[in-house]
C-alpha atoms as a PDB file:
ATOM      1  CA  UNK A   1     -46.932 -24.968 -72.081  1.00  0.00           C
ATOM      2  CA  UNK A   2     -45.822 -26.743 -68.695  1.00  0.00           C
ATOM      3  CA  UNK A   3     -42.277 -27.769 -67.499  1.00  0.00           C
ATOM      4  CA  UNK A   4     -41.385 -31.003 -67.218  1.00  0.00           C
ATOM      5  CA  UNK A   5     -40.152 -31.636 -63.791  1.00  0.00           C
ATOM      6  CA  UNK A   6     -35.865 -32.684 -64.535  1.00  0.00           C
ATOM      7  CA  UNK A   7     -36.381 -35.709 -62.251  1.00  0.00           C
ATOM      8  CA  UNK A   8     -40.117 -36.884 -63.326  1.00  0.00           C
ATOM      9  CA  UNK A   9     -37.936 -36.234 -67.231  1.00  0.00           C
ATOM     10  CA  UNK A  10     -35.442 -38.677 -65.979  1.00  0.00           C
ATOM     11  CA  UNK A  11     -37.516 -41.496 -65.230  1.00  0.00           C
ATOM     12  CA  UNK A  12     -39.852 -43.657 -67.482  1.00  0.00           C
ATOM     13  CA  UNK A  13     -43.429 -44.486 -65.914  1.00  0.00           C
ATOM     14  CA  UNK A  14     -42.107 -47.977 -65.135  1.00  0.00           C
ATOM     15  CA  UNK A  15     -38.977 -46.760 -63.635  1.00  0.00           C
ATOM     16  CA  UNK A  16     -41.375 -44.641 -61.286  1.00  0.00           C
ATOM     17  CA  UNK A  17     -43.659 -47.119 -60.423  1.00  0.00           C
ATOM     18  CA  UNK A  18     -41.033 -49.481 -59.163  1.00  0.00           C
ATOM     19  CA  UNK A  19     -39.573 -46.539 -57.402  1.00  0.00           C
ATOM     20  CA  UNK A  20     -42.640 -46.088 -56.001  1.00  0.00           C
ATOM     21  CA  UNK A  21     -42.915 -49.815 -54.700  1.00  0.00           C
ATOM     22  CA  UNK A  22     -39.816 -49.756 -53.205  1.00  0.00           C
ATOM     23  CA  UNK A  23     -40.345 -46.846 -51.401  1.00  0.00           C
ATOM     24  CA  UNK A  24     -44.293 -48.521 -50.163  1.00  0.00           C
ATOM     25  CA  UNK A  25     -42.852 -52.020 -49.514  1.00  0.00           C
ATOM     26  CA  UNK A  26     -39.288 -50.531 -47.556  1.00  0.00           C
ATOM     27  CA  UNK A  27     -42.517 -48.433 -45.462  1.00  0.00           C
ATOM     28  CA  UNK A  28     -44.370 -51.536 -44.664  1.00  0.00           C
ATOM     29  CA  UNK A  29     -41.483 -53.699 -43.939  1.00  0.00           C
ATOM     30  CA  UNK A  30     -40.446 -50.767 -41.182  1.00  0.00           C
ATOM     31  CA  UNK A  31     -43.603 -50.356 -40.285  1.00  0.00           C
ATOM     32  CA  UNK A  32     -44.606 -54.121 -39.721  1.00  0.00           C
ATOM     33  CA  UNK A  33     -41.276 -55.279 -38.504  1.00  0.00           C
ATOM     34  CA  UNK A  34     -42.032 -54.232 -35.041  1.00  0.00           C
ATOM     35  CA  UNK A  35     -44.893 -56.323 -34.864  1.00  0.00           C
ATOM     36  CA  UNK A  36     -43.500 -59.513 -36.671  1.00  0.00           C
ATOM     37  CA  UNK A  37     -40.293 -59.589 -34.479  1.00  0.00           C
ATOM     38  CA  UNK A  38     -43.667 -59.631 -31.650  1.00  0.00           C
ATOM     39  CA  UNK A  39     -45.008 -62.298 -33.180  1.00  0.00           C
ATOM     40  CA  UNK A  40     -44.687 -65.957 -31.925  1.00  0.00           C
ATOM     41  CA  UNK A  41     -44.887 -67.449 -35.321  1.00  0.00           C
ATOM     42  CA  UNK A  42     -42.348 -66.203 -37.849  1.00  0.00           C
ATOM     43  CA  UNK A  43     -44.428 -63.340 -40.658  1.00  0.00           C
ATOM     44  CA  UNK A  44     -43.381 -63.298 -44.305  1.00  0.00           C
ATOM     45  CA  UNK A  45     -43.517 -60.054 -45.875  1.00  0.00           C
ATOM     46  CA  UNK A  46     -43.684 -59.609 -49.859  1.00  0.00           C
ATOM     47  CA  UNK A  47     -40.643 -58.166 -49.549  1.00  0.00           C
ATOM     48  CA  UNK A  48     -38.844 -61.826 -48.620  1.00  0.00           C
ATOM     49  CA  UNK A  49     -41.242 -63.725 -50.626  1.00  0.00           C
ATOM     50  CA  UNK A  50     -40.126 -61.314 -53.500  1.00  0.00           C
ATOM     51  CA  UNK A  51     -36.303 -61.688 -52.899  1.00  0.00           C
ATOM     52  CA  UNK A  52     -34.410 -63.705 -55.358  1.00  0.00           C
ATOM     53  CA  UNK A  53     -31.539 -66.169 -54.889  1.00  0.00           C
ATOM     54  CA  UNK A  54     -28.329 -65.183 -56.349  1.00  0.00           C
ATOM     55  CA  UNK A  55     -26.078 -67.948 -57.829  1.00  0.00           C
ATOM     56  CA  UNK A  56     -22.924 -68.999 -56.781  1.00  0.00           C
ATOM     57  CA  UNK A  57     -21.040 -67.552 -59.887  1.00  0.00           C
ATOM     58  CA  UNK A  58     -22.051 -64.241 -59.278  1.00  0.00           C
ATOM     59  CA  UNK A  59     -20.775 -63.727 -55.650  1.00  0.00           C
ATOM     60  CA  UNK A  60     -17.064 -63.919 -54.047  1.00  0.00           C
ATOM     61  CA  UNK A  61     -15.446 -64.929 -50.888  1.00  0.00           C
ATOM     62  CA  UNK A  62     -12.686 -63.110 -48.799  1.00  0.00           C
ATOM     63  CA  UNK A  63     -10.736 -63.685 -45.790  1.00  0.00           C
ATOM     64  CA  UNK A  64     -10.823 -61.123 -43.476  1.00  0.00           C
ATOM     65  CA  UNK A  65      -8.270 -60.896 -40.208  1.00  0.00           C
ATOM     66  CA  UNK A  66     -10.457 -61.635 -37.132  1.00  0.00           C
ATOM     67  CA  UNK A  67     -10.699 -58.411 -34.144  1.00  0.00           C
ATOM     68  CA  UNK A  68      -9.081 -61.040 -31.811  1.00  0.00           C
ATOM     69  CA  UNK A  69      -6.260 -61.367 -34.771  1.00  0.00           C
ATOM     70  CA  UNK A  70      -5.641 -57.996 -35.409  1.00  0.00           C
ATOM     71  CA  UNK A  71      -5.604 -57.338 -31.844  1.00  0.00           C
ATOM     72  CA  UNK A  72      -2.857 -59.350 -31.053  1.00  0.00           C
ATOM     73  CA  UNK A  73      -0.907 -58.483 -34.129  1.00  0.00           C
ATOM     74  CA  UNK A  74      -1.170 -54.331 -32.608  1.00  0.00           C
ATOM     75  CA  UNK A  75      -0.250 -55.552 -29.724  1.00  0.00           C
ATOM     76  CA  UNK A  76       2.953 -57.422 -30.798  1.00  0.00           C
ATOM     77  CA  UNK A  77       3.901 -54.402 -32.614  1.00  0.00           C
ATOM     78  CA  UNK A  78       3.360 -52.534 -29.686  1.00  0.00           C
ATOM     79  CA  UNK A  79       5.313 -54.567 -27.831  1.00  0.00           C
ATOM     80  CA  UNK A  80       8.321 -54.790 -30.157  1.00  0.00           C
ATOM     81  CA  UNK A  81       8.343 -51.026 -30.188  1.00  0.00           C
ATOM     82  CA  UNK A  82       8.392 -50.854 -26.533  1.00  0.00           C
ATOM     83  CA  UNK A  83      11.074 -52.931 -25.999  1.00  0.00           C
ATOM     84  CA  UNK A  84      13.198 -50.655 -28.177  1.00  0.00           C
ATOM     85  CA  UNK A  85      12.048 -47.594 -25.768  1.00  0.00           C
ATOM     86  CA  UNK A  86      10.088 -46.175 -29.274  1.00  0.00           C
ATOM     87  CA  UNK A  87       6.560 -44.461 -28.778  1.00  0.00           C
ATOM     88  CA  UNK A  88       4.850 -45.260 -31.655  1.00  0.00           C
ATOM     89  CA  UNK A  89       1.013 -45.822 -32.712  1.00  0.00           C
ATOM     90  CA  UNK A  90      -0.070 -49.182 -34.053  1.00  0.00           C
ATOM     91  CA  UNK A  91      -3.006 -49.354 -37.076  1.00  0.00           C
ATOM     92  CA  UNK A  92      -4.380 -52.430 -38.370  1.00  0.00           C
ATOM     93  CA  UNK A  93      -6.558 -52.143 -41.466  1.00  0.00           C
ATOM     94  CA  UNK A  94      -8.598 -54.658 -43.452  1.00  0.00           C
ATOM     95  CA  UNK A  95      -8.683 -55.274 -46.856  1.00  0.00           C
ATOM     96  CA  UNK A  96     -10.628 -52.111 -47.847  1.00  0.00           C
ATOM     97  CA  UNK A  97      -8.490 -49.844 -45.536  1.00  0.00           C
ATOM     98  CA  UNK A  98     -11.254 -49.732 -42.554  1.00  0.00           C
ATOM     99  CA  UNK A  99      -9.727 -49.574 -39.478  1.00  0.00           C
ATOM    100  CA  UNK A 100     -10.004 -52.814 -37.214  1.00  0.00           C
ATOM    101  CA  UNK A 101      -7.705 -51.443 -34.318  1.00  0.00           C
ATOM    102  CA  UNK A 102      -5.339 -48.641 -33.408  1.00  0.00           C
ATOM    103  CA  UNK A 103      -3.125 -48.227 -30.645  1.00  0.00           C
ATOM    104  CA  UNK A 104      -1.650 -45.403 -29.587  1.00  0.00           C
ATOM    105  CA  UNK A 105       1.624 -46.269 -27.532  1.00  0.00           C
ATOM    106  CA  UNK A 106       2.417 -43.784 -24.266  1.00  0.00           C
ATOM    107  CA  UNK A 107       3.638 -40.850 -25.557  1.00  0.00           C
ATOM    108  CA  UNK A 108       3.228 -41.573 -28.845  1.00  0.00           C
ATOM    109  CA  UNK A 109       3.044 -38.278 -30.914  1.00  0.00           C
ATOM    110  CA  UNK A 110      -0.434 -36.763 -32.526  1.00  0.00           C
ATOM    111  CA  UNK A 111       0.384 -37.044 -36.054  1.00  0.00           C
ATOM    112  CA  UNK A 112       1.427 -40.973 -35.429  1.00  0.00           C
ATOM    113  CA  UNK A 113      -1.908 -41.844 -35.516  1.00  0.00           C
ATOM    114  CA  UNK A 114      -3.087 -40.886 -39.160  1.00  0.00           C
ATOM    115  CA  UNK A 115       0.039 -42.036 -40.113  1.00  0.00           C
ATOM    116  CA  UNK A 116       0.539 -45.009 -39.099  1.00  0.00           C
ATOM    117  CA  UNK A 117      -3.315 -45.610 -40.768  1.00  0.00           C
ATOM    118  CA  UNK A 118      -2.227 -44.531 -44.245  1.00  0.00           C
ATOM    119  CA  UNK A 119       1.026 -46.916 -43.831  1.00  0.00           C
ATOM    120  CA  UNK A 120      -1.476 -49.958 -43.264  1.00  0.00           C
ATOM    121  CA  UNK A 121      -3.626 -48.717 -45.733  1.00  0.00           C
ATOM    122  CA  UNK A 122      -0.804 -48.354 -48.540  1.00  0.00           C
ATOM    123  CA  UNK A 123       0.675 -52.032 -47.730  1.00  0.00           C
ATOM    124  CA  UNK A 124      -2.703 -53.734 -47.589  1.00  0.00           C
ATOM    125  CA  UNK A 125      -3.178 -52.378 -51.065  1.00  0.00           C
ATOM    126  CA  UNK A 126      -0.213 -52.930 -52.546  1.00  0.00           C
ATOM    127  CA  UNK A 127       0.776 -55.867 -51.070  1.00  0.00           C
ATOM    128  CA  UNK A 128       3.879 -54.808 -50.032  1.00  0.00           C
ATOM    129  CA  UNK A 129       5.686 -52.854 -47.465  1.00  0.00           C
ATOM    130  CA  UNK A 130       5.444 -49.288 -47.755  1.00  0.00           C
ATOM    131  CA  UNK A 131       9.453 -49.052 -47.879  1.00  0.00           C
ATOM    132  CA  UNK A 132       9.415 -51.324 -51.282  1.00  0.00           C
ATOM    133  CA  UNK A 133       6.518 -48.478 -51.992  1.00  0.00           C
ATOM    134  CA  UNK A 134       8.150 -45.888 -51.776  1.00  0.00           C
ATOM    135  CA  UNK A 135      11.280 -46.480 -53.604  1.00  0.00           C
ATOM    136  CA  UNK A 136       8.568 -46.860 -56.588  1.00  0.00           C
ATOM    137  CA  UNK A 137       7.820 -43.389 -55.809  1.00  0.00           C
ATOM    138  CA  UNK A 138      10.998 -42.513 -57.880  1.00  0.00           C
ATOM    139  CA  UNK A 139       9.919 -43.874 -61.141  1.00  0.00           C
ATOM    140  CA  UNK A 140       6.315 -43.131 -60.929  1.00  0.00           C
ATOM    141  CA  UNK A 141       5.746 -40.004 -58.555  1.00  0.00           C
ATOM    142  CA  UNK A 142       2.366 -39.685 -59.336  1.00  0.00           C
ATOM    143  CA  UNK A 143       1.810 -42.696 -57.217  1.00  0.00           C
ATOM    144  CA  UNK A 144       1.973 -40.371 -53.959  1.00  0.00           C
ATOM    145  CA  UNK A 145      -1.088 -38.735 -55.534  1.00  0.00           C
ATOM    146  CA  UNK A 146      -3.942 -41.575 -54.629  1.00  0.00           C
ATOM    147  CA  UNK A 147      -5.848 -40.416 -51.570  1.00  0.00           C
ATOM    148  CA  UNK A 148      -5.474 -42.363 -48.048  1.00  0.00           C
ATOM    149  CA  UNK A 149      -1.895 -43.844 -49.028  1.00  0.00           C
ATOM    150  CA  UNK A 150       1.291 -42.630 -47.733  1.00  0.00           C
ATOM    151  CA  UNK A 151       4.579 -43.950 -49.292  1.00  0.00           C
ATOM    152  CA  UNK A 152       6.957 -44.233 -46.273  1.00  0.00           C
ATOM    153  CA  UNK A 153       8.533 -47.193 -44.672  1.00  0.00           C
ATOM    154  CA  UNK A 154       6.499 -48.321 -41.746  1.00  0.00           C
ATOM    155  CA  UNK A 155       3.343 -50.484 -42.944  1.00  0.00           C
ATOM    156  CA  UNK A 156       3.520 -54.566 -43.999  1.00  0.00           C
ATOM    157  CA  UNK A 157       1.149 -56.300 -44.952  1.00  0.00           C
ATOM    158  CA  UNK A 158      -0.735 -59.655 -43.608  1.00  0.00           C
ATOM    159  CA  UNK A 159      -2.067 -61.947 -46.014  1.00  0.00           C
ATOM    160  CA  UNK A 160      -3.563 -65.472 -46.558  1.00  0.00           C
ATOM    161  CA  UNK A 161      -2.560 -67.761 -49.069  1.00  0.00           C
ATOM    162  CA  UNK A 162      -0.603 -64.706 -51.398  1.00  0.00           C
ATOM    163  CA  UNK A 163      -3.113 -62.736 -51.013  1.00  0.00           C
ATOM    164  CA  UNK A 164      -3.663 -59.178 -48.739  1.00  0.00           C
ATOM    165  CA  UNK A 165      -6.154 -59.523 -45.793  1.00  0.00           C
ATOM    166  CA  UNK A 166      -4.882 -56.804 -44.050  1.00  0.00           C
ATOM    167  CA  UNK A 167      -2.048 -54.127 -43.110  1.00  0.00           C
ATOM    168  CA  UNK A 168      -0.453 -53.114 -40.364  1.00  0.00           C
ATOM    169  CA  UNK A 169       1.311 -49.356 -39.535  1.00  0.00           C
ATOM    170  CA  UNK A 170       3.434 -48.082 -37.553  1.00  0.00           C
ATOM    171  CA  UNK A 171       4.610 -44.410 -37.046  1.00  0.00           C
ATOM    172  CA  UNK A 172       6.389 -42.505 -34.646  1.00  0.00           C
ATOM    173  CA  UNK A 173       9.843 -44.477 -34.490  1.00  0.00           C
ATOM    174  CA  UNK A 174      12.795 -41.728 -35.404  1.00  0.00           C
ATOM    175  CA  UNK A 175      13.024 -43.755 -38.415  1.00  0.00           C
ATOM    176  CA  UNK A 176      10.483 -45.569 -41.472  1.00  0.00           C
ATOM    177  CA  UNK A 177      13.275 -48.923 -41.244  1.00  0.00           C
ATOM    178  CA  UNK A 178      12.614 -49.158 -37.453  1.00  0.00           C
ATOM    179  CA  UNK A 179       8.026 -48.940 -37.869  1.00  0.00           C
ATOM    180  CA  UNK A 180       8.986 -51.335 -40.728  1.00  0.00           C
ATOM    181  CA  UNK A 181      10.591 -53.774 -38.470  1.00  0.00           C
ATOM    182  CA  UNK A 182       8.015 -52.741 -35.688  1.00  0.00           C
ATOM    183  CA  UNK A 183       4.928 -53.525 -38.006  1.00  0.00           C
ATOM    184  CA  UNK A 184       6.695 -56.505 -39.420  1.00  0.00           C
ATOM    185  CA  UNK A 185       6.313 -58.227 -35.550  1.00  0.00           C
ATOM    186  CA  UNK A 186       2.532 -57.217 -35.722  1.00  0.00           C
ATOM    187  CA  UNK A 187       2.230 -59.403 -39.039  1.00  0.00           C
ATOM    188  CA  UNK A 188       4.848 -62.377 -37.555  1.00  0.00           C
ATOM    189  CA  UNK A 189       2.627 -62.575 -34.797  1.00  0.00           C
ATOM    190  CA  UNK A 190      -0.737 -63.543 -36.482  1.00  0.00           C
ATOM    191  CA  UNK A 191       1.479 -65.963 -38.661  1.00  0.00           C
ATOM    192  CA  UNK A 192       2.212 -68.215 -35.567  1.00  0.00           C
END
């Protein structure tokens, strides 16, 4: 008697034939792409001809902070820590906690930088500044536990109409109240 291979088990025949098409028509596209994108008239491939159109209901919309945006709002943080004779690093996330800019001030120290990302991180989503944060940290410890957050004053976030768009860090200041305040000029700034 013959094994079964465990992935041909997995599968049905149809599930392996449209595998199977996939895998031919992502080949062709590739393979014909150079030449279309050559070609003076635009080529349909079956691949476009077999895309379908999604509805409306079925898709969402967000705002996301522009580079030029978060730009200026690092920089205004920058600034404001500057002014205060504080070397600190400056992280602006989006949304989804990808980073959209970091600066590093002069002097700044090396474990600013991943902080001050985490802080950004945490207030974009939460929705809150990381000092509010982390005084929930007292009735629910646990909360310290959820990878890429960090529960220390230091990170506000920027939204658009209620609702988070981004985060900004700071980290470095001798104290969580003074990033706070620091990161709170990065979000004032995109405001104006």
């Amino acid at each position: 008697m013959k094994a079964m291979n465990p992935v041909r088990k997995k599968f049905s025949r149809r599930a392996r034939v449209a595998t199977g098409g996939a895998v031919l028509t992502a080949v062709a596209v590739s393979g014909f792409g150079a030449v279309s994108a050559n070609a003076s008239a635009p080529a349909t491939t079956s691949a476009t001809a077999a895309s379908a159109s999604v509805p409306a209901r079925a898709t969402t919309t967000s705002t996301h902070l522009t580079i030029d945006a978060a730009a200026k709002a690092a920089q205004a943080a920058l600034d404001a820590a500057e002014k205060e004779n504080q070397r600190v690093t400056v992280a602006v996330v989006d949304r989804n906690g990808n980073t959209i800019v970091t600066l590093r001030g002069d002097g700044a120290g090396p474990q600013s930088y991943e902080s001050a990302e985490r802080k950004a991180f945490t207030a974009a989503a939460w929705n809150a500044p990381t000092s509010q944060l982390a005084e929930r940290l007292q009735q629910t410890p646990n909360l310290k536990d959820i990878p890429g957050t960090l529960f220390l004053a230091g990170g506000a976030p920027v939204t658009a109409g209620n609702a988070p768009i981004a985060g900004i860090g700071v980290a470095g200041a001798p104290s969580g109240a003074l990033d706070e305040k620091f990161a709170q000029a990065g979000a004032n700034a995109v405001a104006r």
